[in-house]
PDB file of N, CA and C in Angstrom:
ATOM      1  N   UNK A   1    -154.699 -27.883  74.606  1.00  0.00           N
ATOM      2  CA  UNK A   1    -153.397 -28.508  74.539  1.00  0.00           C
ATOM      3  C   UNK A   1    -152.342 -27.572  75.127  1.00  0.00           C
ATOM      4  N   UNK A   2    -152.740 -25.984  74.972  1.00  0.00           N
ATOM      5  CA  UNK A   2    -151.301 -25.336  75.460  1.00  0.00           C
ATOM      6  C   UNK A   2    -151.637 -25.532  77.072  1.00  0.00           C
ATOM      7  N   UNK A   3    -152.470 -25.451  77.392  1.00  0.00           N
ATOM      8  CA  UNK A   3    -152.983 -25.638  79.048  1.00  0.00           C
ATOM      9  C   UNK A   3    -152.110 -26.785  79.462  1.00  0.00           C
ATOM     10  N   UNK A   4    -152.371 -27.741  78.903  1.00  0.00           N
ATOM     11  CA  UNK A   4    -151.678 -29.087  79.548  1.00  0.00           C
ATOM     12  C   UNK A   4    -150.343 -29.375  78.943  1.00  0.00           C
ATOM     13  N   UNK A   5    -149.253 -28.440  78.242  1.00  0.00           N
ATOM     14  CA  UNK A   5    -148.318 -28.310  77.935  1.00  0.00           C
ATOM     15  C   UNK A   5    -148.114 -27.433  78.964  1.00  0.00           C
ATOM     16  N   UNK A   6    -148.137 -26.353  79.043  1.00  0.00           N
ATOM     17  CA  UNK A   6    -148.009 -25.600  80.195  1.00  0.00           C
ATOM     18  C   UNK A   6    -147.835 -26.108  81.901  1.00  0.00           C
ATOM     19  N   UNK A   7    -148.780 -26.999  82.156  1.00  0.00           N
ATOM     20  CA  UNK A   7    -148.830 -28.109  82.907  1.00  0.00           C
ATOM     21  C   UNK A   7    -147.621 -29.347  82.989  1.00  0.00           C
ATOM     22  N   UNK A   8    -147.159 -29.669  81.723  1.00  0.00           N
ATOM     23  CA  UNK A   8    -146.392 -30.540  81.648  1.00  0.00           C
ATOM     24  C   UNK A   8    -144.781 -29.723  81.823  1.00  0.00           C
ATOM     25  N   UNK A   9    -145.145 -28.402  81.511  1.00  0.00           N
ATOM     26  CA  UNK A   9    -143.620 -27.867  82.037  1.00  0.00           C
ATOM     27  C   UNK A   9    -143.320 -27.557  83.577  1.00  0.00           C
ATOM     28  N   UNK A  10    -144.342 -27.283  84.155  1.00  0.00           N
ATOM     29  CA  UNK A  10    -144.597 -27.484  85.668  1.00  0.00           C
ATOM     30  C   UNK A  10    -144.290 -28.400  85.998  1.00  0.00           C
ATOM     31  N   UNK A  11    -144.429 -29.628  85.794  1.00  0.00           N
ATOM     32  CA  UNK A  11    -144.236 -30.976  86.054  1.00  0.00           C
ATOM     33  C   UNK A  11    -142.668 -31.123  85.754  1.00  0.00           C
ATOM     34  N   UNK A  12    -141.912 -30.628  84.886  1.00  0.00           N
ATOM     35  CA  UNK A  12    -140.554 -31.006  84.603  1.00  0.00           C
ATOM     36  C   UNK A  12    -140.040 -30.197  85.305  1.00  0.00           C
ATOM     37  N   UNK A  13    -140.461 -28.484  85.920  1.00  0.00           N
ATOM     38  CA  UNK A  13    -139.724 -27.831  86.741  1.00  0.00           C
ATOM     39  C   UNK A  13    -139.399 -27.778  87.921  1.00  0.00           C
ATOM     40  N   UNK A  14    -140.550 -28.771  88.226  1.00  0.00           N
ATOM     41  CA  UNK A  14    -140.541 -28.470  89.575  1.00  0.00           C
ATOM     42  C   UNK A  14    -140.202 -30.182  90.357  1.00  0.00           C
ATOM     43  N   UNK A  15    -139.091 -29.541  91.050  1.00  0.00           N
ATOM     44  CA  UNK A  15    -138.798 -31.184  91.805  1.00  0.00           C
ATOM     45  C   UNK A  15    -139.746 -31.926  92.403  1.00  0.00           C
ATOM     46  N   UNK A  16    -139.920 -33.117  92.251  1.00  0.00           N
ATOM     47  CA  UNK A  16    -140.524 -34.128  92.653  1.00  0.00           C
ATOM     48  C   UNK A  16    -140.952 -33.537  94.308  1.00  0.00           C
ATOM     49  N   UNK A  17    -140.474 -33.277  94.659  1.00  0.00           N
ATOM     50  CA  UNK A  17    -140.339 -33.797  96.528  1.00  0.00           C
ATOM     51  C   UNK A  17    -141.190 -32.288  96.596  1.00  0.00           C
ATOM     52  N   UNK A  18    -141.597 -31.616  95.572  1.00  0.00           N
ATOM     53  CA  UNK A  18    -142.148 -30.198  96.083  1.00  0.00           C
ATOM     54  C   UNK A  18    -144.031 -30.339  95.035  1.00  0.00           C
ATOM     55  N   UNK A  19    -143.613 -31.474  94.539  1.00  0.00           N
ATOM     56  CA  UNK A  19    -145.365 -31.678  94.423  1.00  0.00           C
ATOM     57  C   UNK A  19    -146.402 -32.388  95.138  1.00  0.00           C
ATOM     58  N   UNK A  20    -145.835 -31.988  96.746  1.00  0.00           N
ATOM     59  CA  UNK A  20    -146.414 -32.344  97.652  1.00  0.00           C
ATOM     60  C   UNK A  20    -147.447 -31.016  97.725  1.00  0.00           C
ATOM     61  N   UNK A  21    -148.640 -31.015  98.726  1.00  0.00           N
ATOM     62  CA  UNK A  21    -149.298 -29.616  98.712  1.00  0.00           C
ATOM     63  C   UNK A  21    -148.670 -29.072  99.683  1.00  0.00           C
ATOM     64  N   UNK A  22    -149.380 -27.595 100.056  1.00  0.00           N
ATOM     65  CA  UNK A  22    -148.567 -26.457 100.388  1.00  0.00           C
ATOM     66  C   UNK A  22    -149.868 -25.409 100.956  1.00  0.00           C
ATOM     67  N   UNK A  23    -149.667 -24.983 101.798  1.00  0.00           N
ATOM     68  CA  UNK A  23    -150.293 -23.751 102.689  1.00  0.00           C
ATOM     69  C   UNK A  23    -150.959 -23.051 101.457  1.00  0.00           C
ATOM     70  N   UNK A  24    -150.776 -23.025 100.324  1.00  0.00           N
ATOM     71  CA  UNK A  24    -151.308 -22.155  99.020  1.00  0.00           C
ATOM     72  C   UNK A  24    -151.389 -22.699  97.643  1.00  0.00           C
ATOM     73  N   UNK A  25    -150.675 -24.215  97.814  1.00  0.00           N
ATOM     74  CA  UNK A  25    -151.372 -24.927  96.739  1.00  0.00           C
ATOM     75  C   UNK A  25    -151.696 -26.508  96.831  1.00  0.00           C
ATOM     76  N   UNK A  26    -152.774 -27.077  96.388  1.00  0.00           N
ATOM     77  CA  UNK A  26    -152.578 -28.314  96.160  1.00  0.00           C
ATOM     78  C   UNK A  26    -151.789 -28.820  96.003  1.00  0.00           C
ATOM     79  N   UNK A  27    -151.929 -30.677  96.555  1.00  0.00           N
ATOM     80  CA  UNK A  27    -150.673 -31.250  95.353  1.00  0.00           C
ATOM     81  C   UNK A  27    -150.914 -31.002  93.583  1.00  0.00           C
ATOM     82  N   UNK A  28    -149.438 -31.451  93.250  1.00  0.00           N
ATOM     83  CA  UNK A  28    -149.548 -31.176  91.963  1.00  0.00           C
ATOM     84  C   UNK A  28    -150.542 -31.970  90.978  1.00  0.00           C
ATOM     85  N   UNK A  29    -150.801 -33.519  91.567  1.00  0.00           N
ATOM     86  CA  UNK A  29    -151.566 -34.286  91.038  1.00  0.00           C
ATOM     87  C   UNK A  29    -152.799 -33.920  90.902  1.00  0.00           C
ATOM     88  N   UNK A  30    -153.403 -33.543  91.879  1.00  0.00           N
ATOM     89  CA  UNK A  30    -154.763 -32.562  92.042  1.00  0.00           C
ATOM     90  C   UNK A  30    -155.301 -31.449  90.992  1.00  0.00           C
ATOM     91  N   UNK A  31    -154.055 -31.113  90.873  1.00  0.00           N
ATOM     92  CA  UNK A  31    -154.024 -29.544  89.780  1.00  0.00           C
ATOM     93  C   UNK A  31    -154.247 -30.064  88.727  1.00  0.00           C
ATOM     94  N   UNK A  32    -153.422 -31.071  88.007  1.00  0.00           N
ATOM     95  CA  UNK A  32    -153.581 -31.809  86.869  1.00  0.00           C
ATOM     96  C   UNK A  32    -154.772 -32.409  86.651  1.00  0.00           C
ATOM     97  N   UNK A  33    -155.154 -33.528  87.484  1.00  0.00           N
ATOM     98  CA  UNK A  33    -156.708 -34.178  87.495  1.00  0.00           C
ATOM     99  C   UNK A  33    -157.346 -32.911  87.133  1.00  0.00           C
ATOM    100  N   UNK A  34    -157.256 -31.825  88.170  1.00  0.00           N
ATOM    101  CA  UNK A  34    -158.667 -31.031  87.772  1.00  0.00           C
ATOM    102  C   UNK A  34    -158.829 -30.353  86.077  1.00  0.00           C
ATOM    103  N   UNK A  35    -157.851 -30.106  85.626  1.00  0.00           N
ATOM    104  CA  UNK A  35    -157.671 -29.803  84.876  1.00  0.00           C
ATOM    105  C   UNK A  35    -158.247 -30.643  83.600  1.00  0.00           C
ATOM    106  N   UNK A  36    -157.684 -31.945  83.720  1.00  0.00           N
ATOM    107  CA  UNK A  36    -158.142 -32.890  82.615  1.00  0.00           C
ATOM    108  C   UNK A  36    -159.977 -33.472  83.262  1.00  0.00           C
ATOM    109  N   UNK A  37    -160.354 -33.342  84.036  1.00  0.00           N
ATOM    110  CA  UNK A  37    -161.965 -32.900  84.497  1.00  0.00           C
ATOM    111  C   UNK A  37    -162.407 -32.298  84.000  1.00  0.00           C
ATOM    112  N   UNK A  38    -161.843 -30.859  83.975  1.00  0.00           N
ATOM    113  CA  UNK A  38    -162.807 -29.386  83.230  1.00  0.00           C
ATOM    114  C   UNK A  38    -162.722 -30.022  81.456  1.00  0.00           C
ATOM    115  N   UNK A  39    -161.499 -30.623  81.085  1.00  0.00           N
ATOM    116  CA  UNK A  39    -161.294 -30.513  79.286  1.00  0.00           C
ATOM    117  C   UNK A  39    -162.329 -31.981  79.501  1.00  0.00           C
ATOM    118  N   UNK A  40    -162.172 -32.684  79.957  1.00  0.00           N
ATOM    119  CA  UNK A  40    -163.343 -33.952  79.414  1.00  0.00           C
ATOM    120  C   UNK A  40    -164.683 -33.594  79.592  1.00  0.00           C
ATOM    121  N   UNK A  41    -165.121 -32.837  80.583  1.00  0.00           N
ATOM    122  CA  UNK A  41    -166.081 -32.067  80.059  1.00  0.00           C
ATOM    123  C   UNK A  41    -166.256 -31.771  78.765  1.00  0.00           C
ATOM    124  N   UNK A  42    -165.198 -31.351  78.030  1.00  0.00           N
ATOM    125  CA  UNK A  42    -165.439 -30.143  76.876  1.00  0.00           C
ATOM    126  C   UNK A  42    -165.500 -31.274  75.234  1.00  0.00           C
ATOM    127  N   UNK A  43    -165.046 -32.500  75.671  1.00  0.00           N
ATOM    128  CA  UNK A  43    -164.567 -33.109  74.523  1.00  0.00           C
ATOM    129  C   UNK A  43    -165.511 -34.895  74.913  1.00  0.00           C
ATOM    130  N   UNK A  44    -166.515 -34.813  73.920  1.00  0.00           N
ATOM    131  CA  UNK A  44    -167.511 -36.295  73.846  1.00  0.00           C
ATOM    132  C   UNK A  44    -166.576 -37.161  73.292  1.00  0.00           C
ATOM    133  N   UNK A  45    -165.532 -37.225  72.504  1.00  0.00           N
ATOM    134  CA  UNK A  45    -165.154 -38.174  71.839  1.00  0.00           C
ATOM    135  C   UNK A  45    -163.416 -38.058  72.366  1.00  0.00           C
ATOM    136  N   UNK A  46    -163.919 -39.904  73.383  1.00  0.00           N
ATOM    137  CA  UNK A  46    -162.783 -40.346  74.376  1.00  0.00           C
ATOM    138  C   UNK A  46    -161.173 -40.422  72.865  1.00  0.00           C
ATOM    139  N   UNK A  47    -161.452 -39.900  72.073  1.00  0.00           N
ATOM    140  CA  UNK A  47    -160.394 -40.319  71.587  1.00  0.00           C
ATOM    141  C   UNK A  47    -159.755 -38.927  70.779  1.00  0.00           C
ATOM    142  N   UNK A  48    -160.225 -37.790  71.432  1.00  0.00           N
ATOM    143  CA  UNK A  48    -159.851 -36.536  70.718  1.00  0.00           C
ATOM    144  C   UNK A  48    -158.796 -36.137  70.393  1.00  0.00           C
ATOM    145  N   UNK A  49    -158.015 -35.469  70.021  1.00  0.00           N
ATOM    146  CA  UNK A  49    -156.725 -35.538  69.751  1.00  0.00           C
ATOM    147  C   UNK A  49    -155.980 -34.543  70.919  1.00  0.00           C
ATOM    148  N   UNK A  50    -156.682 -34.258  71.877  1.00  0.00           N
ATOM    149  CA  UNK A  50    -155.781 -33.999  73.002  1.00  0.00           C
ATOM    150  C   UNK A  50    -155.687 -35.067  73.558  1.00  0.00           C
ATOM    151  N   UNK A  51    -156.087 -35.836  73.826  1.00  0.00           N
ATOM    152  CA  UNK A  51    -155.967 -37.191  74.517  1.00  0.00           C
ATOM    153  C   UNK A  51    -154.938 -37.908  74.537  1.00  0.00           C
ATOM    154  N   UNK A  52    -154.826 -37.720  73.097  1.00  0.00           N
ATOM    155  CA  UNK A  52    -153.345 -38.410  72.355  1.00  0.00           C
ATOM    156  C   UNK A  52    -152.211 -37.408  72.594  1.00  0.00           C
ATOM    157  N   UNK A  53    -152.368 -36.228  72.857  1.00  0.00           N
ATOM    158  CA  UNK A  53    -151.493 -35.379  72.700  1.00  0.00           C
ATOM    159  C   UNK A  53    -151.150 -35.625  74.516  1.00  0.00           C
ATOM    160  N   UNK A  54    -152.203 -35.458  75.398  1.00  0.00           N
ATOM    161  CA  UNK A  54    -151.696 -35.329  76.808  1.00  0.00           C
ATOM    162  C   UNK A  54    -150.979 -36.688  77.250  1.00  0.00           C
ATOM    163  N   UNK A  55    -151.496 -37.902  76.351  1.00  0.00           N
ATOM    164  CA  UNK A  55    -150.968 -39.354  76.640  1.00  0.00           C
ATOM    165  C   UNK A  55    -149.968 -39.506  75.914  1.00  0.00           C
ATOM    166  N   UNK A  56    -149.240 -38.933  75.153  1.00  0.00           N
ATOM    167  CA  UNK A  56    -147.980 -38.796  74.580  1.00  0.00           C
ATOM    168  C   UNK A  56    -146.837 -38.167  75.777  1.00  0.00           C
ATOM    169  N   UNK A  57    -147.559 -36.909  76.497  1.00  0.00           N
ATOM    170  CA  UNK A  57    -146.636 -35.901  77.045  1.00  0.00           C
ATOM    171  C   UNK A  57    -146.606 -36.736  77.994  1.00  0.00           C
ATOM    172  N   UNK A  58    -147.779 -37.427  78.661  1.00  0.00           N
ATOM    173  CA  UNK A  58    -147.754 -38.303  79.964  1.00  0.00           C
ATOM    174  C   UNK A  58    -146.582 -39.638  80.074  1.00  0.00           C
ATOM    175  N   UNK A  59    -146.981 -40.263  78.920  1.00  0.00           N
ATOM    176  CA  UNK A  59    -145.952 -41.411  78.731  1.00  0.00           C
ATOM    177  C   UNK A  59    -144.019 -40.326  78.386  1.00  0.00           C
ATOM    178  N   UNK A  60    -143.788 -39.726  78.119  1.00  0.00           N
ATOM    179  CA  UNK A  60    -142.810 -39.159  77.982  1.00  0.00           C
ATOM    180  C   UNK A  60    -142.132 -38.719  78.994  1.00  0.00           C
ATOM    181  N   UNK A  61    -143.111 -38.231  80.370  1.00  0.00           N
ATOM    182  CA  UNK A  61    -142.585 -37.531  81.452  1.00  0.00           C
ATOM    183  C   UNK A  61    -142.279 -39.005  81.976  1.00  0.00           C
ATOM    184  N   UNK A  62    -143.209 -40.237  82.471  1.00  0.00           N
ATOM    185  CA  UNK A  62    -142.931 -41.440  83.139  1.00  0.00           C
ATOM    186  C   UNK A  62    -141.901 -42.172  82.477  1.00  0.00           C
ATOM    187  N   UNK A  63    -141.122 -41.939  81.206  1.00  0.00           N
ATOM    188  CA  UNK A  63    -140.298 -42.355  80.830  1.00  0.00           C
ATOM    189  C   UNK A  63    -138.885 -41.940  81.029  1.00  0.00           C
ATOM    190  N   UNK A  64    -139.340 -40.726  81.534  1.00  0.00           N
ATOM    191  CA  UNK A  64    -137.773 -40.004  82.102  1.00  0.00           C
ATOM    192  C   UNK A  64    -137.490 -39.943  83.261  1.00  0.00           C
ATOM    193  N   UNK A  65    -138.783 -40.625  83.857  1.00  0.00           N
ATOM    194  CA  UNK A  65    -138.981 -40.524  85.391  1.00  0.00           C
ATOM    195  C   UNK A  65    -138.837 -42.004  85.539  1.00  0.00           C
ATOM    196  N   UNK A  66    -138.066 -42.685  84.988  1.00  0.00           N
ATOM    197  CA  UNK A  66    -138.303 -44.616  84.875  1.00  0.00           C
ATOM    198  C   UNK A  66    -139.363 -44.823  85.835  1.00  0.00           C
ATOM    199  N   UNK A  67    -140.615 -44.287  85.429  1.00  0.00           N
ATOM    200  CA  UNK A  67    -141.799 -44.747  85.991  1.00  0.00           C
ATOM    201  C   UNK A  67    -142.814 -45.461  85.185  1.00  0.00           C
ATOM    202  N   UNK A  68    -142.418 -45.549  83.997  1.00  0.00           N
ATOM    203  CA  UNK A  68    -143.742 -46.395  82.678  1.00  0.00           C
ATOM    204  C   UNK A  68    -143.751 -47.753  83.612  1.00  0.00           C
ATOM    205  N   UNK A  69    -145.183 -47.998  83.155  1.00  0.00           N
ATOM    206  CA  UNK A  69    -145.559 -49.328  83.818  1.00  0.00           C
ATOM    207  C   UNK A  69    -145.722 -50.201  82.410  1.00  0.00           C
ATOM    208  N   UNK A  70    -145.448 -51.792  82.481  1.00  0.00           N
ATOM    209  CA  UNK A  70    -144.984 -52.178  81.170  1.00  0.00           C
ATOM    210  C   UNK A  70    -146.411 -52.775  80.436  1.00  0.00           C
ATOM    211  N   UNK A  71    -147.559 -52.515  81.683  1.00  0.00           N
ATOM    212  CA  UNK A  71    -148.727 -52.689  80.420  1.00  0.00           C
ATOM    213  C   UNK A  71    -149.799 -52.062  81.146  1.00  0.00           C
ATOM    214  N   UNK A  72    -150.686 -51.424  80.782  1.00  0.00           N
ATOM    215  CA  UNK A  72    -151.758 -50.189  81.335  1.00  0.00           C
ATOM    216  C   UNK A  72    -153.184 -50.321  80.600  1.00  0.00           C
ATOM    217  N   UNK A  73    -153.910 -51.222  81.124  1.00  0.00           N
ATOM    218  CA  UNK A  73    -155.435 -51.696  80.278  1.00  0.00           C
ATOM    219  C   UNK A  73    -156.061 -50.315  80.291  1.00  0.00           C
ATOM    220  N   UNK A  74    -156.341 -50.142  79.395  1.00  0.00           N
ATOM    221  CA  UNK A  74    -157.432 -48.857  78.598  1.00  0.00           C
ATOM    222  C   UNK A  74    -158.368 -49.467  77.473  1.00  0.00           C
ATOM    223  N   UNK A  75    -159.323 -48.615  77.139  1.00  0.00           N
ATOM    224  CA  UNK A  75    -160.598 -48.564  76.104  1.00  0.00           C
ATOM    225  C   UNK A  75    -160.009 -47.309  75.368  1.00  0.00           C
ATOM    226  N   UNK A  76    -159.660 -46.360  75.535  1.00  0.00           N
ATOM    227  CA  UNK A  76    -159.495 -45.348  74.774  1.00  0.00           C
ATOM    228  C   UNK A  76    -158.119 -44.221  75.109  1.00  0.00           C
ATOM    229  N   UNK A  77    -158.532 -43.380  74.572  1.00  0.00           N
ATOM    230  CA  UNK A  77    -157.004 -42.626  74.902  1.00  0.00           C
ATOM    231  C   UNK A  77    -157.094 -41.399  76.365  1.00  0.00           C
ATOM    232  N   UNK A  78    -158.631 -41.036  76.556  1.00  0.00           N
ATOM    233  CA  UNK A  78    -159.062 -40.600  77.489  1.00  0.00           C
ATOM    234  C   UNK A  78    -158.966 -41.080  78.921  1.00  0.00           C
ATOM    235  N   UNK A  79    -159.094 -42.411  79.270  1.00  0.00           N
ATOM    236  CA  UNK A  79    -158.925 -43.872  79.817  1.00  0.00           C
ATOM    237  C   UNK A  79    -157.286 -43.701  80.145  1.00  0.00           C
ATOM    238  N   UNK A  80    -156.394 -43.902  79.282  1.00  0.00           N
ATOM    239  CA  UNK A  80    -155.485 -43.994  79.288  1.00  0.00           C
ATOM    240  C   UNK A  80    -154.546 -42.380  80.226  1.00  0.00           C
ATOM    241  N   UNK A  81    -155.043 -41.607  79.376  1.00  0.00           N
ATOM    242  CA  UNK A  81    -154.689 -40.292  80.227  1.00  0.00           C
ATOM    243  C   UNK A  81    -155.060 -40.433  81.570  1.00  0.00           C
ATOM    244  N   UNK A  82    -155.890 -40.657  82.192  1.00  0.00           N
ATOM    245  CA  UNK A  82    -156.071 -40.550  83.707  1.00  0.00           C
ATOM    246  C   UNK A  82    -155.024 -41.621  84.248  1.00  0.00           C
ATOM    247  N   UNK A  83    -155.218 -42.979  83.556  1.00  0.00           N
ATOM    248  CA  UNK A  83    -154.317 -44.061  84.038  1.00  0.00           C
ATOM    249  C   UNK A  83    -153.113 -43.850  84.388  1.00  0.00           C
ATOM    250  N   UNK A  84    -152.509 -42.589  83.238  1.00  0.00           N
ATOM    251  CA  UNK A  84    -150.951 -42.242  83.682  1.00  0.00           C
ATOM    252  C   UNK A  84    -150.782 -41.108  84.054  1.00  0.00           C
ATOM    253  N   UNK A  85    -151.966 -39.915  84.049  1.00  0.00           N
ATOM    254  CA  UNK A  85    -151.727 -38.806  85.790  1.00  0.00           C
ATOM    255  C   UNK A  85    -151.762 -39.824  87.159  1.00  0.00           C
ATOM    256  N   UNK A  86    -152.496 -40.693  87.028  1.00  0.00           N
ATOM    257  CA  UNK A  86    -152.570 -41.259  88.147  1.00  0.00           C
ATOM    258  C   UNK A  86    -151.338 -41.975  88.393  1.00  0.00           C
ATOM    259  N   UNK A  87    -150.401 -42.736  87.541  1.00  0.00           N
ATOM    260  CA  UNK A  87    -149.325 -42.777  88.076  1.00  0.00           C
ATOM    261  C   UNK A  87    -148.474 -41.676  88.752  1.00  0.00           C
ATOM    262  N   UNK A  88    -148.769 -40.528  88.261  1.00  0.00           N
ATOM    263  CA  UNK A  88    -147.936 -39.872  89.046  1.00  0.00           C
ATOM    264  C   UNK A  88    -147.910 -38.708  90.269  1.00  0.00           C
ATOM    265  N   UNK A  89    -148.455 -39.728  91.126  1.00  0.00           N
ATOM    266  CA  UNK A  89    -149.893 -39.163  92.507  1.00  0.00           C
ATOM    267  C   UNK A  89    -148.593 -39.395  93.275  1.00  0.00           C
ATOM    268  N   UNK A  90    -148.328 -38.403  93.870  1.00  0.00           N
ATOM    269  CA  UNK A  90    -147.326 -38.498  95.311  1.00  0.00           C
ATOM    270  C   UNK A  90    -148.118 -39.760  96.024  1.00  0.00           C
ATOM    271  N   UNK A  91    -147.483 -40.749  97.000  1.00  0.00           N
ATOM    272  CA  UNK A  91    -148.064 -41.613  97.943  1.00  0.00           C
ATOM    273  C   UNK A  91    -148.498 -40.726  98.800  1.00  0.00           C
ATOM    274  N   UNK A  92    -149.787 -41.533  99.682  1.00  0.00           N
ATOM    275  CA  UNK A  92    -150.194 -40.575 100.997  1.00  0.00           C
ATOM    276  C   UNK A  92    -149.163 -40.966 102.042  1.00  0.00           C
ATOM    277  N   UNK A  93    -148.029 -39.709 102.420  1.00  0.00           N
ATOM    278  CA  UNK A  93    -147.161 -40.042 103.791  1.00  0.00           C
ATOM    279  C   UNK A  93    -147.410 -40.381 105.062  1.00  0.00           C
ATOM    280  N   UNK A  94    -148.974 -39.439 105.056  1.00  0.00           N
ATOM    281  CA  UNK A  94    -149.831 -39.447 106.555  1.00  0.00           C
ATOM    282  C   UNK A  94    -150.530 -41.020 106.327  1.00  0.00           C
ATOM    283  N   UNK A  95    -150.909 -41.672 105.469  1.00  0.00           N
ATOM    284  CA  UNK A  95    -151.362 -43.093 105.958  1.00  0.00           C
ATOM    285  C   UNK A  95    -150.618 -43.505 106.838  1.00  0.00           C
ATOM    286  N   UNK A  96    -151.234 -44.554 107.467  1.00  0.00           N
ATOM    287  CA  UNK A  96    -150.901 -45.754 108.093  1.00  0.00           C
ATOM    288  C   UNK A  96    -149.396 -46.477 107.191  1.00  0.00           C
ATOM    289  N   UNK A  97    -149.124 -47.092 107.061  1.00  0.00           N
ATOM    290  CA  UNK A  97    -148.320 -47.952 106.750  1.00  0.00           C
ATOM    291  C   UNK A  97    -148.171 -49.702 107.008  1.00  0.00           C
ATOM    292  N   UNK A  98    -148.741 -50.503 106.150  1.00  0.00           N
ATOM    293  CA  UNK A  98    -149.093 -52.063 106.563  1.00  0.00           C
ATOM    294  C   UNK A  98    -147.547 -52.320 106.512  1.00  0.00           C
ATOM    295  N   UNK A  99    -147.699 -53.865 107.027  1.00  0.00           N
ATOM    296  CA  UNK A  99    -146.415 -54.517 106.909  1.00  0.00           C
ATOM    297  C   UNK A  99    -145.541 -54.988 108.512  1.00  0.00           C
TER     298      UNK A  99
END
């Protein structure tokens, strides 16, 4: 939990437009995923109480970021955590662009 608190203050410090990647770091989304990769490894039960703890901090940051989406299908709280790092994935700039 202090890992991904630690993480979540990264996320509030650092401006949006600079969690793009960088000559020396990933994007920021990347860093995070990997992170919650290595801990689901560590934890069998999708409903551990970091789960709840990182899907608390997650829904809190997208709420200040008026980014909550107003309904997010999950099975568990593990489920749910990826659902809302993944909201907050820079778009790819280098795609294409439809339309």
């Amino acid at each position: 939990m202090g890992l991904f608190l630690g993480m979540e203050v990264i996320f509030e410090s650092t401006e949006r437009g600079l969690w793009s990647p960088s000559p020396s770091h990933p994007p920021l989304y990347d860093r995070a995923k990997q992170l919650l990769d290595v801990v689901s490894e560590s934890f069998s039960d999708p409903d551990e109480p970091f789960w709840v703890f990182a899907t608390c901090m997650l829904l809190s940051k997208l709420r200040r970021d008026e980014r909550r989406p107003a309904v997010i299908d999950f099975r568990n709280c593990r489920d749910l955590t990826f659902a809302l790092i993944g909201l907050l994935k820079l778009p790819d700039l280098t795609a294409p662009q439809s339309g």
